[in-house]
N, C-alpha and C. Protein backbone atom coordinates (compact mmCIF):
# COMPACT_ATOMS: atom_id res chain seq x y z
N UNK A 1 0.86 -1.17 0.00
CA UNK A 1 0.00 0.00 0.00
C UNK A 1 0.90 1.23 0.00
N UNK A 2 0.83 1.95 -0.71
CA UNK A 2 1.56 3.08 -1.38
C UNK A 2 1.40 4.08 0.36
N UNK A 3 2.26 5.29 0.49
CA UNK A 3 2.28 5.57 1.92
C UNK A 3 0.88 7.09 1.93
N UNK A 4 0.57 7.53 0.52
CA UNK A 4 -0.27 8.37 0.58
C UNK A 4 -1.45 8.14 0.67
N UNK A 5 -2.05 6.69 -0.09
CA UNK A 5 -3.23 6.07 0.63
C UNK A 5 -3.02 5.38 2.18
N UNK A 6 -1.80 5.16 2.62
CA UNK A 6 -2.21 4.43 4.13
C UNK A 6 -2.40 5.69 5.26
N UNK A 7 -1.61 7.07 4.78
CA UNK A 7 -1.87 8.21 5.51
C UNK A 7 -3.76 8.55 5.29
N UNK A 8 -4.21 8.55 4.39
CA UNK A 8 -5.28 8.36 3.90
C UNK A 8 -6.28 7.75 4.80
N UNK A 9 -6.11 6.61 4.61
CA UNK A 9 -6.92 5.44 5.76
C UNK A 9 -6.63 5.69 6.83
N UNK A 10 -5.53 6.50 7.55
CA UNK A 10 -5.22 5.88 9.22
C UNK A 10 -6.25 7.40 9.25
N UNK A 11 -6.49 8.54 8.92
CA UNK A 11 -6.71 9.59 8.95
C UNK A 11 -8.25 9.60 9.26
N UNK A 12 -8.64 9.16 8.40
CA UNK A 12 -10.24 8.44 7.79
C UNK A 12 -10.79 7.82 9.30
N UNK A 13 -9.72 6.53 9.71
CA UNK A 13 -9.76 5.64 10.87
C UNK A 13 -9.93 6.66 12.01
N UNK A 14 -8.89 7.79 12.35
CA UNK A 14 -8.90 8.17 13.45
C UNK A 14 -10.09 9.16 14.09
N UNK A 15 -10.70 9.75 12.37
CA UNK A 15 -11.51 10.97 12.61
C UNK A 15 -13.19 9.86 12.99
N UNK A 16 -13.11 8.37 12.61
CA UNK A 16 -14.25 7.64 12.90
C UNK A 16 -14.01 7.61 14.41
N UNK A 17 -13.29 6.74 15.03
CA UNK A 17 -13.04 6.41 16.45
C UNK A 17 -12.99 7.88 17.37
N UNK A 18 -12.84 9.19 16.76
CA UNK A 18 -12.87 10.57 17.75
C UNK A 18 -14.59 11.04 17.40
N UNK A 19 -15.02 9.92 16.42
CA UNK A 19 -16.96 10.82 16.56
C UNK A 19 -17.35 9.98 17.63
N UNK A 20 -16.69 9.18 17.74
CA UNK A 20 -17.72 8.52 19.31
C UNK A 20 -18.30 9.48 20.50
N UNK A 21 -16.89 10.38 20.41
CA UNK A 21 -16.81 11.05 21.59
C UNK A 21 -16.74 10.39 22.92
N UNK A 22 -16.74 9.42 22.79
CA UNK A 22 -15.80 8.92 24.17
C UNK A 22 -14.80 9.21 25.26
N UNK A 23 -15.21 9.61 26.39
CA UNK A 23 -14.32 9.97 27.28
C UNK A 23 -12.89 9.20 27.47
N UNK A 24 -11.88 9.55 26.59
CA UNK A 24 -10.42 8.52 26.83
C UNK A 24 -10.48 8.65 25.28
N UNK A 25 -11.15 8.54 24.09
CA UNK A 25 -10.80 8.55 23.22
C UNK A 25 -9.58 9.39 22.39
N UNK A 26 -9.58 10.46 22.33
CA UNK A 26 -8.34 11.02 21.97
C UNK A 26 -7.27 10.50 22.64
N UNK A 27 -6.82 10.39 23.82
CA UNK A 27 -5.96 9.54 24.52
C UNK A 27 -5.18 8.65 23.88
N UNK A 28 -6.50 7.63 23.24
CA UNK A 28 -6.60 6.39 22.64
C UNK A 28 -5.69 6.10 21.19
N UNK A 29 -6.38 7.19 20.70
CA UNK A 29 -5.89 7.39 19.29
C UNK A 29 -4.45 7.88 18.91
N UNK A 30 -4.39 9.09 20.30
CA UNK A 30 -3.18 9.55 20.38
C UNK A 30 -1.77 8.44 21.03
N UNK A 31 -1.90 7.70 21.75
CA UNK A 31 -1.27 6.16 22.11
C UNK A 31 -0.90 5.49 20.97
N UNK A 32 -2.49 5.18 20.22
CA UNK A 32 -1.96 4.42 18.71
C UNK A 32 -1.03 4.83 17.72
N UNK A 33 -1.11 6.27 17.91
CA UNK A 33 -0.14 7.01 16.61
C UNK A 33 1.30 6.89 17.12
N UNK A 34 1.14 7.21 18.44
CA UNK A 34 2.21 7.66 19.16
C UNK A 34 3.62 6.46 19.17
N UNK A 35 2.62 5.34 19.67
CA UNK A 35 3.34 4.39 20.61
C UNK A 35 3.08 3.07 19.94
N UNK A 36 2.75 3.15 18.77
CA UNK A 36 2.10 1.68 18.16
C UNK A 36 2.77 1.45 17.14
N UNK A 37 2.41 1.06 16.39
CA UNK A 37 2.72 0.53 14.65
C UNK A 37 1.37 0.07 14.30
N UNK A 38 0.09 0.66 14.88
CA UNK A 38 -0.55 -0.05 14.34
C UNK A 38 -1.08 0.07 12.90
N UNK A 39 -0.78 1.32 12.05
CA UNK A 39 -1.04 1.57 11.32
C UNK A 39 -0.67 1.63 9.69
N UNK A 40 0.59 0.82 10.51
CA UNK A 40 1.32 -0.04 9.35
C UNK A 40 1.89 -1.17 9.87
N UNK A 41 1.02 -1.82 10.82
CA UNK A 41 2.00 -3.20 10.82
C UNK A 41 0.82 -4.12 10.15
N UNK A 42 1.52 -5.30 9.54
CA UNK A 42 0.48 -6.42 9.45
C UNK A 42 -0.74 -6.50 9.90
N UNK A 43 -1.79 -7.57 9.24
CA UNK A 43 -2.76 -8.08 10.10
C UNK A 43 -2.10 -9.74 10.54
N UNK A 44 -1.30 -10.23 10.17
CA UNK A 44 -0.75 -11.53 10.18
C UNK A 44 0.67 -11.50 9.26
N UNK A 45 1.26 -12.82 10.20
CA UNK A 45 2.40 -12.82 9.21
C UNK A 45 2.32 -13.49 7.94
N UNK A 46 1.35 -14.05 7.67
CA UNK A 46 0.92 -14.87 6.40
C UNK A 46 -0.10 -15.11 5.90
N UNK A 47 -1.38 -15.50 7.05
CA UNK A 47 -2.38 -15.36 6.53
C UNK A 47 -3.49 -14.84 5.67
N UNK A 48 -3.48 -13.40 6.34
CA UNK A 48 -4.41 -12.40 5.35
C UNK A 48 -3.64 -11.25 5.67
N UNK A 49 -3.52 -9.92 5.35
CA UNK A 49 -3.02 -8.83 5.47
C UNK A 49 -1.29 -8.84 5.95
N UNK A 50 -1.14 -9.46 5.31
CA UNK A 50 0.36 -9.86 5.61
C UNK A 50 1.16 -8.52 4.76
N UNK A 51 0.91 -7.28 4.75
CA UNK A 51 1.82 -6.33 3.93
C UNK A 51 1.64 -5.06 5.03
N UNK A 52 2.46 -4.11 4.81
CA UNK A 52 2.73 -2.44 5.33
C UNK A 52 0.74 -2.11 5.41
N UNK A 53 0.41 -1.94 6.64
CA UNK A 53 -0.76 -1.11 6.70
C UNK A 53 -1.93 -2.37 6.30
N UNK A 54 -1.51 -3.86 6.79
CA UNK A 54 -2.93 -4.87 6.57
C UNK A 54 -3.25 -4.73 7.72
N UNK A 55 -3.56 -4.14 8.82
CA UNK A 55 -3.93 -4.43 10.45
C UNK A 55 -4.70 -3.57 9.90
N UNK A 56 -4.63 -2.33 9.70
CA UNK A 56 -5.49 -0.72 9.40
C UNK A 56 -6.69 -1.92 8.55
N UNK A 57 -6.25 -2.33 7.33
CA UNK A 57 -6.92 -2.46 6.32
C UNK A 57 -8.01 -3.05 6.70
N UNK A 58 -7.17 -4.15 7.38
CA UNK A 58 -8.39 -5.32 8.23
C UNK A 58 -9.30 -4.78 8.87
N UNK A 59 -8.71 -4.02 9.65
CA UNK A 59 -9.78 -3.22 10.52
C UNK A 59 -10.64 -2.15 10.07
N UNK A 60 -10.74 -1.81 8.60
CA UNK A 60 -11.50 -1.08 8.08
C UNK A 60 -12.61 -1.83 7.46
N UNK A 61 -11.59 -3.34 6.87
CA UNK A 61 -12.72 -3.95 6.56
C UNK A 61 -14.05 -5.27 7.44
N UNK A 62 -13.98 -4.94 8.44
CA UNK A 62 -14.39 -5.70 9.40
C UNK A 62 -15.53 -4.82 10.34
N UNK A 63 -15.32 -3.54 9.68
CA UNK A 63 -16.09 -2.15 10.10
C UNK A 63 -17.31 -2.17 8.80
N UNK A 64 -16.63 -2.58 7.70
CA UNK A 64 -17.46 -2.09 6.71
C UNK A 64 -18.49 -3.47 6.70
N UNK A 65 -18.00 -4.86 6.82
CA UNK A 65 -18.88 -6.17 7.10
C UNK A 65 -19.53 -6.15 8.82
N UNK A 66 -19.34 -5.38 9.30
CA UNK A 66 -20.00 -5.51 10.51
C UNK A 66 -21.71 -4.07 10.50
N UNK A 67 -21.48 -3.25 9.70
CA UNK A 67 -21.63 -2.04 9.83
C UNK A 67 -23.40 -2.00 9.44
N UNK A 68 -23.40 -2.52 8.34
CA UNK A 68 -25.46 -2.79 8.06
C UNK A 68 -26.19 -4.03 9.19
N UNK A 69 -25.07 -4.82 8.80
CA UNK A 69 -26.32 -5.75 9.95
C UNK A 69 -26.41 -5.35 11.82
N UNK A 70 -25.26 -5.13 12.34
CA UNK A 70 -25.40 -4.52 13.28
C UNK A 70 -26.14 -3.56 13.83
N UNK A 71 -26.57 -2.31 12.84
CA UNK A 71 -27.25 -1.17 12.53
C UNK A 71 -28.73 -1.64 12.86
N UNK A 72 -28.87 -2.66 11.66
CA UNK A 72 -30.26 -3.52 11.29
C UNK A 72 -30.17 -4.06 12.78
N UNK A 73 -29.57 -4.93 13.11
CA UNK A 73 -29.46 -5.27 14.89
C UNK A 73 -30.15 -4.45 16.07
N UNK A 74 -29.97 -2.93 15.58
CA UNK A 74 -30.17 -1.87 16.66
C UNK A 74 -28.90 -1.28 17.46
N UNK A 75 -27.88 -1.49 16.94
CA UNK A 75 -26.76 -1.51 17.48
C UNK A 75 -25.99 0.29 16.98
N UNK A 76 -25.88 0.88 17.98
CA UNK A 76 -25.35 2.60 17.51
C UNK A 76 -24.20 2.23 16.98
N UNK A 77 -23.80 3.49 16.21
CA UNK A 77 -22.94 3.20 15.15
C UNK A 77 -21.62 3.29 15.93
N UNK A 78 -21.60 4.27 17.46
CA UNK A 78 -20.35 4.12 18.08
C UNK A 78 -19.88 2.63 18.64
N UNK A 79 -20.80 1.89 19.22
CA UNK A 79 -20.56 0.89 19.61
C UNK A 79 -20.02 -0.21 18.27
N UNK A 80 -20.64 0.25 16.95
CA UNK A 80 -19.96 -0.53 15.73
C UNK A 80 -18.82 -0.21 15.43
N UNK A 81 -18.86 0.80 15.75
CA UNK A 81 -17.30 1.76 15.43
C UNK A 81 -16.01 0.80 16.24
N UNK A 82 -16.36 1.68 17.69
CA UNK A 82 -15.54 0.94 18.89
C UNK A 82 -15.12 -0.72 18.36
N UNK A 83 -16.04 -1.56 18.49
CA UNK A 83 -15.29 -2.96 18.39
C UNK A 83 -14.62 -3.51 16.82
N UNK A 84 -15.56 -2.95 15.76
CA UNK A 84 -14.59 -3.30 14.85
C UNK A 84 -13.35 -2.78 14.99
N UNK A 85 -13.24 -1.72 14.97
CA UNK A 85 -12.05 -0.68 14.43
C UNK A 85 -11.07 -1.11 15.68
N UNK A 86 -11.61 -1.84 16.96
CA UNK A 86 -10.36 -1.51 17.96
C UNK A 86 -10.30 -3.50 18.22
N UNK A 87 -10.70 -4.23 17.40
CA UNK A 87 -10.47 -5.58 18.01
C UNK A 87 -9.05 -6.38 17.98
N UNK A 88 -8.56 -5.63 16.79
CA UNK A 88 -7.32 -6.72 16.83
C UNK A 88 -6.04 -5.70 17.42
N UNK A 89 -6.60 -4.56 18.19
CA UNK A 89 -5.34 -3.55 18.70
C UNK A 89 -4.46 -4.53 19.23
N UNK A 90 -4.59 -5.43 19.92
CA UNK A 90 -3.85 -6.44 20.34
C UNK A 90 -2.56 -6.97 19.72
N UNK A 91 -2.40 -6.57 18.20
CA UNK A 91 -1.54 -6.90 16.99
C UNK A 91 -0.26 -6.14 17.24
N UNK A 92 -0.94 -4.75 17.63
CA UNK A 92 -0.34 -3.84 17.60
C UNK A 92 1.34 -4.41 18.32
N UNK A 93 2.60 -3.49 17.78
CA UNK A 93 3.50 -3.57 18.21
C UNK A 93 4.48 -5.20 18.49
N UNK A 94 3.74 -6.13 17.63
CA UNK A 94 4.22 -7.52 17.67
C UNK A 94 4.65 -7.92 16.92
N UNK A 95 4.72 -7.32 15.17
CA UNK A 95 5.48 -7.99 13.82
C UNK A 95 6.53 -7.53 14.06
N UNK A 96 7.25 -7.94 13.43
CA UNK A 96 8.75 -7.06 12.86
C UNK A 96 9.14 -7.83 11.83
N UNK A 97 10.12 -7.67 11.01
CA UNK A 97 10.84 -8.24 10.06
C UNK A 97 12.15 -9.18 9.62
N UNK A 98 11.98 -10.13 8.87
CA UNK A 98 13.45 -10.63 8.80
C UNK A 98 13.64 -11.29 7.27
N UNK A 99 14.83 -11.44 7.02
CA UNK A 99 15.15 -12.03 5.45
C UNK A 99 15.16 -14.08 6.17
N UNK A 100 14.73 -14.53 5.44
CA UNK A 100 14.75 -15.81 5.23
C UNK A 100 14.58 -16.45 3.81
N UNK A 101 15.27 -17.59 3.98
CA UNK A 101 15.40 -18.40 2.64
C UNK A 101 13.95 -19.05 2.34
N UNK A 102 13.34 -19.21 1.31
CA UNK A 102 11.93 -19.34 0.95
C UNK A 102 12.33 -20.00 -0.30
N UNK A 103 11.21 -21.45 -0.35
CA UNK A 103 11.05 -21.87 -1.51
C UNK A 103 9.74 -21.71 -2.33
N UNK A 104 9.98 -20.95 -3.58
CA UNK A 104 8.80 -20.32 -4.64
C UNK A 104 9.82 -20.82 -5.81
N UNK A 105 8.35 -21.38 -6.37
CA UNK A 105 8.37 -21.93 -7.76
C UNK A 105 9.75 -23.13 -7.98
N UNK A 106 9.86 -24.30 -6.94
CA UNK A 106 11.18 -25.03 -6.75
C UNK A 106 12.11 -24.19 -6.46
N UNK A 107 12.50 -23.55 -6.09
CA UNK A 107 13.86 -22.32 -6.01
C UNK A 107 14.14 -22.19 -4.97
N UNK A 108 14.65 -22.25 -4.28
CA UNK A 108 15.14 -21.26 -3.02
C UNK A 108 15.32 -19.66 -3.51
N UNK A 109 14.93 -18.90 -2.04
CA UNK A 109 15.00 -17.51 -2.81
C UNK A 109 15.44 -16.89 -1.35
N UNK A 110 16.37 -15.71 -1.48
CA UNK A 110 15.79 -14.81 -0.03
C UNK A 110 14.79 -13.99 -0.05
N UNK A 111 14.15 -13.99 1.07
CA UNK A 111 12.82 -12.89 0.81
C UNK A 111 12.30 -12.18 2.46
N UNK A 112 12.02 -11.62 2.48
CA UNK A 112 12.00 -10.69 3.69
C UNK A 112 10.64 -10.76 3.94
N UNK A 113 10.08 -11.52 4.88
CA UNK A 113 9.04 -11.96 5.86
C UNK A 113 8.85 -11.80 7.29
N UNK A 114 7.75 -11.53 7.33
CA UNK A 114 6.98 -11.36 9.03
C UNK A 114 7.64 -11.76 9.81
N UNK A 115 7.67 -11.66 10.73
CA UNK A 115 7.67 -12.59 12.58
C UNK A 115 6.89 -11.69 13.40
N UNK A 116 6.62 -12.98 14.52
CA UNK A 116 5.59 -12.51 15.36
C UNK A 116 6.24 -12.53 16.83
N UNK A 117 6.24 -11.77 17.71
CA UNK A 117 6.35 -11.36 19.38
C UNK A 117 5.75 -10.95 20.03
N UNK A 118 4.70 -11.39 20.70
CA UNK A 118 3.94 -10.68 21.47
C UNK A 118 4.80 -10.72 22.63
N UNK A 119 5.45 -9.31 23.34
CA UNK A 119 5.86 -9.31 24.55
C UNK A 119 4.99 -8.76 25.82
N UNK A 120 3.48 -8.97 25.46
CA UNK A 120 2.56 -8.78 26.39
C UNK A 120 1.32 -9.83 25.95
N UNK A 121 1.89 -11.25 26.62
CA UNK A 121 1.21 -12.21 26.05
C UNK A 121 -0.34 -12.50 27.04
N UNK A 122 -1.05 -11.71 26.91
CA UNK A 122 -2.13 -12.06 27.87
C UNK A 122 -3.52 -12.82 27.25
N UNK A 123 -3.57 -12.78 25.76
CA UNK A 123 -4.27 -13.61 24.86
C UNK A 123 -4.65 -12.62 23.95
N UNK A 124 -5.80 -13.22 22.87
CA UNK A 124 -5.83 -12.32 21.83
C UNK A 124 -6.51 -11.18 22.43
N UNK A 125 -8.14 -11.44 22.06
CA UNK A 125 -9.69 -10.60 22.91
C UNK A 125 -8.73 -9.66 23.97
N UNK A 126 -8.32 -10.70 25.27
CA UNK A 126 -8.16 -10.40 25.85
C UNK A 126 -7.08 -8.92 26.07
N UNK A 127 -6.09 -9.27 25.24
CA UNK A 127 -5.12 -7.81 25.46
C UNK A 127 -5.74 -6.99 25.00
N UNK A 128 -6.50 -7.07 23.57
CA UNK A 128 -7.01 -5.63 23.11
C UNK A 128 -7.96 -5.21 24.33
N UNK A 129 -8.73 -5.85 25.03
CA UNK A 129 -9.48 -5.72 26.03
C UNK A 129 -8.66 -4.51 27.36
N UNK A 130 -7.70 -5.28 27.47
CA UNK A 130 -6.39 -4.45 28.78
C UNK A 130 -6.01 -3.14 27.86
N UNK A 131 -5.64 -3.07 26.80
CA UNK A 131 -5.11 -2.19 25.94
C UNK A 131 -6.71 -1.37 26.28
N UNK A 132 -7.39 -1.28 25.39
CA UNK A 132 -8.36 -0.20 25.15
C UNK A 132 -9.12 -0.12 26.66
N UNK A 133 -9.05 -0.51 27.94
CA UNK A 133 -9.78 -0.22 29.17
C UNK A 133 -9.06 0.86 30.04
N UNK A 134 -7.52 0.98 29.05
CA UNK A 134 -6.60 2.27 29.51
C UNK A 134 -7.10 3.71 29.39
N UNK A 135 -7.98 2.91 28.21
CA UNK A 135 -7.85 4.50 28.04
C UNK A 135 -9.98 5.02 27.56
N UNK A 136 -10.39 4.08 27.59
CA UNK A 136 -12.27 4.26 27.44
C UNK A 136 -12.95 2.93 27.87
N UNK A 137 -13.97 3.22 28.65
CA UNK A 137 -14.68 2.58 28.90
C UNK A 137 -15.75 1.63 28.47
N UNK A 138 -15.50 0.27 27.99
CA UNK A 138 -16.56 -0.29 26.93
C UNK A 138 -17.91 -0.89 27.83
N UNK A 139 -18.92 -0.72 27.07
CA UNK A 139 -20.28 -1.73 27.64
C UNK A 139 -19.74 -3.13 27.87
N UNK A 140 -20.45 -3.50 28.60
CA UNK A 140 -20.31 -5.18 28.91
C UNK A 140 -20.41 -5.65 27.52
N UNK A 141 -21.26 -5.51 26.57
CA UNK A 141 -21.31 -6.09 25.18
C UNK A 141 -20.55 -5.58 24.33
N UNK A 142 -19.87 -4.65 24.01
CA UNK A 142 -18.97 -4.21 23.26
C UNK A 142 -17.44 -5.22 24.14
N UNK A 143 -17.33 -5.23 25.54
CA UNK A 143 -16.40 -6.22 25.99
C UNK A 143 -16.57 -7.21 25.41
N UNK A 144 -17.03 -8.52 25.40
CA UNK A 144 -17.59 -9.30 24.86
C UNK A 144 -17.43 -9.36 23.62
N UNK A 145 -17.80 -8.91 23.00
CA UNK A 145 -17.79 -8.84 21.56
C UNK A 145 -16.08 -8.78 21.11
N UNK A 146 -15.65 -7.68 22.04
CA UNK A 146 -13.86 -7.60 21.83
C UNK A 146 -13.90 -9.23 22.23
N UNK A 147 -13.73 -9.05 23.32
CA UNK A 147 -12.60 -10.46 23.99
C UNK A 147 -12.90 -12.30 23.07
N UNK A 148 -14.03 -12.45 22.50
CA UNK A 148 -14.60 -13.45 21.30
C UNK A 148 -14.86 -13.19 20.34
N UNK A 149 -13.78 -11.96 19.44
CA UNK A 149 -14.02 -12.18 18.46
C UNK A 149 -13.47 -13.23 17.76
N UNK A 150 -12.69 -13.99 17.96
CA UNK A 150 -12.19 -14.79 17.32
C UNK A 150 -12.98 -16.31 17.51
N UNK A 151 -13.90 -16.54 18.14
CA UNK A 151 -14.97 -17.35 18.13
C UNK A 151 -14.34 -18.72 18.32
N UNK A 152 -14.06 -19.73 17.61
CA UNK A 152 -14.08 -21.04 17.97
C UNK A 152 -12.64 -21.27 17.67
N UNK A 153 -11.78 -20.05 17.04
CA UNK A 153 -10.57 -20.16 16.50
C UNK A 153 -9.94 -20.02 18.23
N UNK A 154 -10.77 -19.08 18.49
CA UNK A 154 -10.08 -18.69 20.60
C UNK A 154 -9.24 -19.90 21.18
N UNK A 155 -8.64 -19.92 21.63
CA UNK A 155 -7.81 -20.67 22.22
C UNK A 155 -8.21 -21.17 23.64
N UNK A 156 -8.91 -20.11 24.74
CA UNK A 156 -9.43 -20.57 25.71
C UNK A 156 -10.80 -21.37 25.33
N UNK A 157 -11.35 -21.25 23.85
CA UNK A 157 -12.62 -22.13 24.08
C UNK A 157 -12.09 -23.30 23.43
N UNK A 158 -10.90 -23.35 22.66
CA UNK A 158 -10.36 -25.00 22.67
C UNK A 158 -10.42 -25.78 23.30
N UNK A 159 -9.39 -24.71 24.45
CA UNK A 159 -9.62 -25.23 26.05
C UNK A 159 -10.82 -25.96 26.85
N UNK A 160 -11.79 -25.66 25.98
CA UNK A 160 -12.86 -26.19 26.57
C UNK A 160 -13.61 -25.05 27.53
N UNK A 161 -13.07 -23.71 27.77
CA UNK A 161 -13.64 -22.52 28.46
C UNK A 161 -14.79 -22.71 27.73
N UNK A 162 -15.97 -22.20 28.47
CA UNK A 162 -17.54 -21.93 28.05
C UNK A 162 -17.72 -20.74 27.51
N UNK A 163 -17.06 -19.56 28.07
CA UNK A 163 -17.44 -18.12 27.76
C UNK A 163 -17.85 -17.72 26.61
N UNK A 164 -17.29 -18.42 25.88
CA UNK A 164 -17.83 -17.96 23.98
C UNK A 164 -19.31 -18.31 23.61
N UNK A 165 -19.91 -19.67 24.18
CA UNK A 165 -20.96 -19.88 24.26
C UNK A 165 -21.72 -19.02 24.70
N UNK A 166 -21.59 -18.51 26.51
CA UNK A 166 -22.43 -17.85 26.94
C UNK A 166 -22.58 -16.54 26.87
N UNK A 167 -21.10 -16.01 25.66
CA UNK A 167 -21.34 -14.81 25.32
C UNK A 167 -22.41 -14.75 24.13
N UNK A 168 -21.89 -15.65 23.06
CA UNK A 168 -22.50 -15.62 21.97
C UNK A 168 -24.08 -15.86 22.22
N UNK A 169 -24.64 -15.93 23.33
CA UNK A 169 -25.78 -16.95 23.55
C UNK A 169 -26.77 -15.14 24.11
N UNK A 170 -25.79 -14.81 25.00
CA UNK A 170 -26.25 -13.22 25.83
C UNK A 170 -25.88 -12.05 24.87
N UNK A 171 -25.01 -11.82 24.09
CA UNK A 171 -24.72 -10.77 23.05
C UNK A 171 -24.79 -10.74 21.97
N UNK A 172 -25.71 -10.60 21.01
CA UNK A 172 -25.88 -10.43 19.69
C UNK A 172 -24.61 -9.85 18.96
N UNK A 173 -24.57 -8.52 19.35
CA UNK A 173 -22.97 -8.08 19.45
C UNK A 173 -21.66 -8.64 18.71
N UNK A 174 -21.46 -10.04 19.79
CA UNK A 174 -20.25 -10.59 19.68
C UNK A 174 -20.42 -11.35 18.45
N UNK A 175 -21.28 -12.23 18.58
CA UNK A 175 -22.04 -12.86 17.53
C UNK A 175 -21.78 -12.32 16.28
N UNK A 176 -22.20 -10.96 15.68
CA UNK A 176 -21.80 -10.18 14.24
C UNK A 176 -20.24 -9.90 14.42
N UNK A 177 -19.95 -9.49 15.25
CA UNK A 177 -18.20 -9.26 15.50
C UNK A 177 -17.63 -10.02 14.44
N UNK A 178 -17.70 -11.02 15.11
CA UNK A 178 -17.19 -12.63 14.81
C UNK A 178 -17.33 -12.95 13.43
N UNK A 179 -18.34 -13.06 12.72
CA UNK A 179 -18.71 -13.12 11.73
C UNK A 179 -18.75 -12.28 10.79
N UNK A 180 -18.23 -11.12 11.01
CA UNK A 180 -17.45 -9.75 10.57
C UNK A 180 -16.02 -9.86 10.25
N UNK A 181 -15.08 -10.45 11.18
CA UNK A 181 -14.25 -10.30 11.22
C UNK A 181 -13.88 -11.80 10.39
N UNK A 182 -14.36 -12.81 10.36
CA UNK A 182 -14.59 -13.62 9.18
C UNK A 182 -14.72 -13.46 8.03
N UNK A 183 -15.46 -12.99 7.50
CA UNK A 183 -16.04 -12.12 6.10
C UNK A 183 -14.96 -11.15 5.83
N UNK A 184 -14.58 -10.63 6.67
CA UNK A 184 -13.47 -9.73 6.19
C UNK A 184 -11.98 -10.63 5.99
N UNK A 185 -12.16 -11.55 6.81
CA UNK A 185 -10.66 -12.41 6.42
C UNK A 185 -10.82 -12.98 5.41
N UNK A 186 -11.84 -13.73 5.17
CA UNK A 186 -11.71 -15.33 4.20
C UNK A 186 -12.41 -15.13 2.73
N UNK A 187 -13.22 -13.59 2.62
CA UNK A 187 -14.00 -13.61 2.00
C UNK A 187 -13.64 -12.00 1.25
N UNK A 188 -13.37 -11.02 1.76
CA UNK A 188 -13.33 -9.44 1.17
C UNK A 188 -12.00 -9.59 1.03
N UNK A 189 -11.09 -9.82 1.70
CA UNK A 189 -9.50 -9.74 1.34
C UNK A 189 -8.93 -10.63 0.68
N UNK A 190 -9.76 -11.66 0.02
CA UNK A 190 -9.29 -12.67 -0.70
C UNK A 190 -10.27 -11.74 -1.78
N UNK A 191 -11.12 -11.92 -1.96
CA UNK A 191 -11.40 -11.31 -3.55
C UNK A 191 -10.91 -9.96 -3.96
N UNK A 192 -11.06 -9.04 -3.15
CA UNK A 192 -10.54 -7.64 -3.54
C UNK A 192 -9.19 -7.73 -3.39
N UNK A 193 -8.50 -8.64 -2.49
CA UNK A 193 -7.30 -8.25 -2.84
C UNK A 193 -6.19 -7.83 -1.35
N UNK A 194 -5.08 -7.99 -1.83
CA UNK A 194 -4.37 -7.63 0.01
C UNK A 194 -4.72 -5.74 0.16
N UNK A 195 -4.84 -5.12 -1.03
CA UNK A 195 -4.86 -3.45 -0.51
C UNK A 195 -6.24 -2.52 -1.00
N UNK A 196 -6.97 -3.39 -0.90
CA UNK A 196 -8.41 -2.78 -1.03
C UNK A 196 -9.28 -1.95 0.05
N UNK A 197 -9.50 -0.88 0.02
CA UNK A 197 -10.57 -0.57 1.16
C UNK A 197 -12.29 -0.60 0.54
């Protein structure tokens, strides 16, 4: 993604998350710019958004698949705002880069790929959860909705934890999250492409 469209998008991103008007929000935003990478790091090291500015992207597009049915739900547009746009903050500050040998097309090649560190390993949901309670206050269902979005992929409900159930069962919310943030992985960023908004 070229650097005048990702200035573009983070701009776009920040002026959505400051209409909430949320008490802590500027804070928030100002942290992310400040102290993050989130706005050009990955969404993954391989999976989907694996380039400069796929975390932003993801998270724009997980706003835009969450954004009618939620609405249709009854759901205000800040509270749609808030969890798409802030679920995978958790990403934030964990890629970095390295050259490794890669085989494409029989070949060995060098090629300069992802790595991942989380040095604040408290889980996925969960950190963006610690991260964004620094600085604004979410509804019990906008919590929720953060801490499962990742639904059956979650690691504590591998575990056999219940919570995803009895969220998904009590929050409509989490429920579209989830299935937002799906649609935007497996389904909008595979057809449009790694730099589409």
């Amino acid at each position: 993604m070229d650097k005048e469209k990702l200035e573009l998008i983070s701009k776009n991103f920040v002026e959505m998350l400051l209409l909430t008007g949320r008490h802590g929000i500027v804070d928030l935003t100002r942290y992310m710019q400040e102290e993050t990478d989130f706005f050009t790091a990955p969404a993954s090291t391989k999976y989907h958004g694996a380039y400069e500015g796929g975390l932003l992207q993801h998270s724009m597009n997980v706003l835009r698949c969450l954004d009618k049915e939620a609405r249709e739900a009854g759901y205000d547009y800040d509270s749609i705002l808030i969890v798409a746009l802030l679920h995978d903050l958790c990403k934030a500050n964990c890629y970095g880069k390295e050259t490794r040998n890669v085989k494409e097309n029989g070949a060995w090649v060098e090629k300069q790929v992802y790595t991942y560190q989380d040095d604040l390993p408290l889980g996925h949901g969960e950190k963006s959860l610690y991260i964004i309670s620094k600085y604004i206050k979410l509804t019990d269902e906008e919590a929720a909705a953060i801490r499962w979005h990742m639904g059956g992929f979650d690691s504590a409900f591998r575990g056999g934890d219940r919570g995803l159930n009895i969220a998904f069962e009590k929050y409509p919310l989490a429920v579209l999250l989830h299935l937002a943030d799906m649609k935007a992985t497996y389904i909008v960023e595979r057809r449009d492409g790694n730099e589409k908004v």
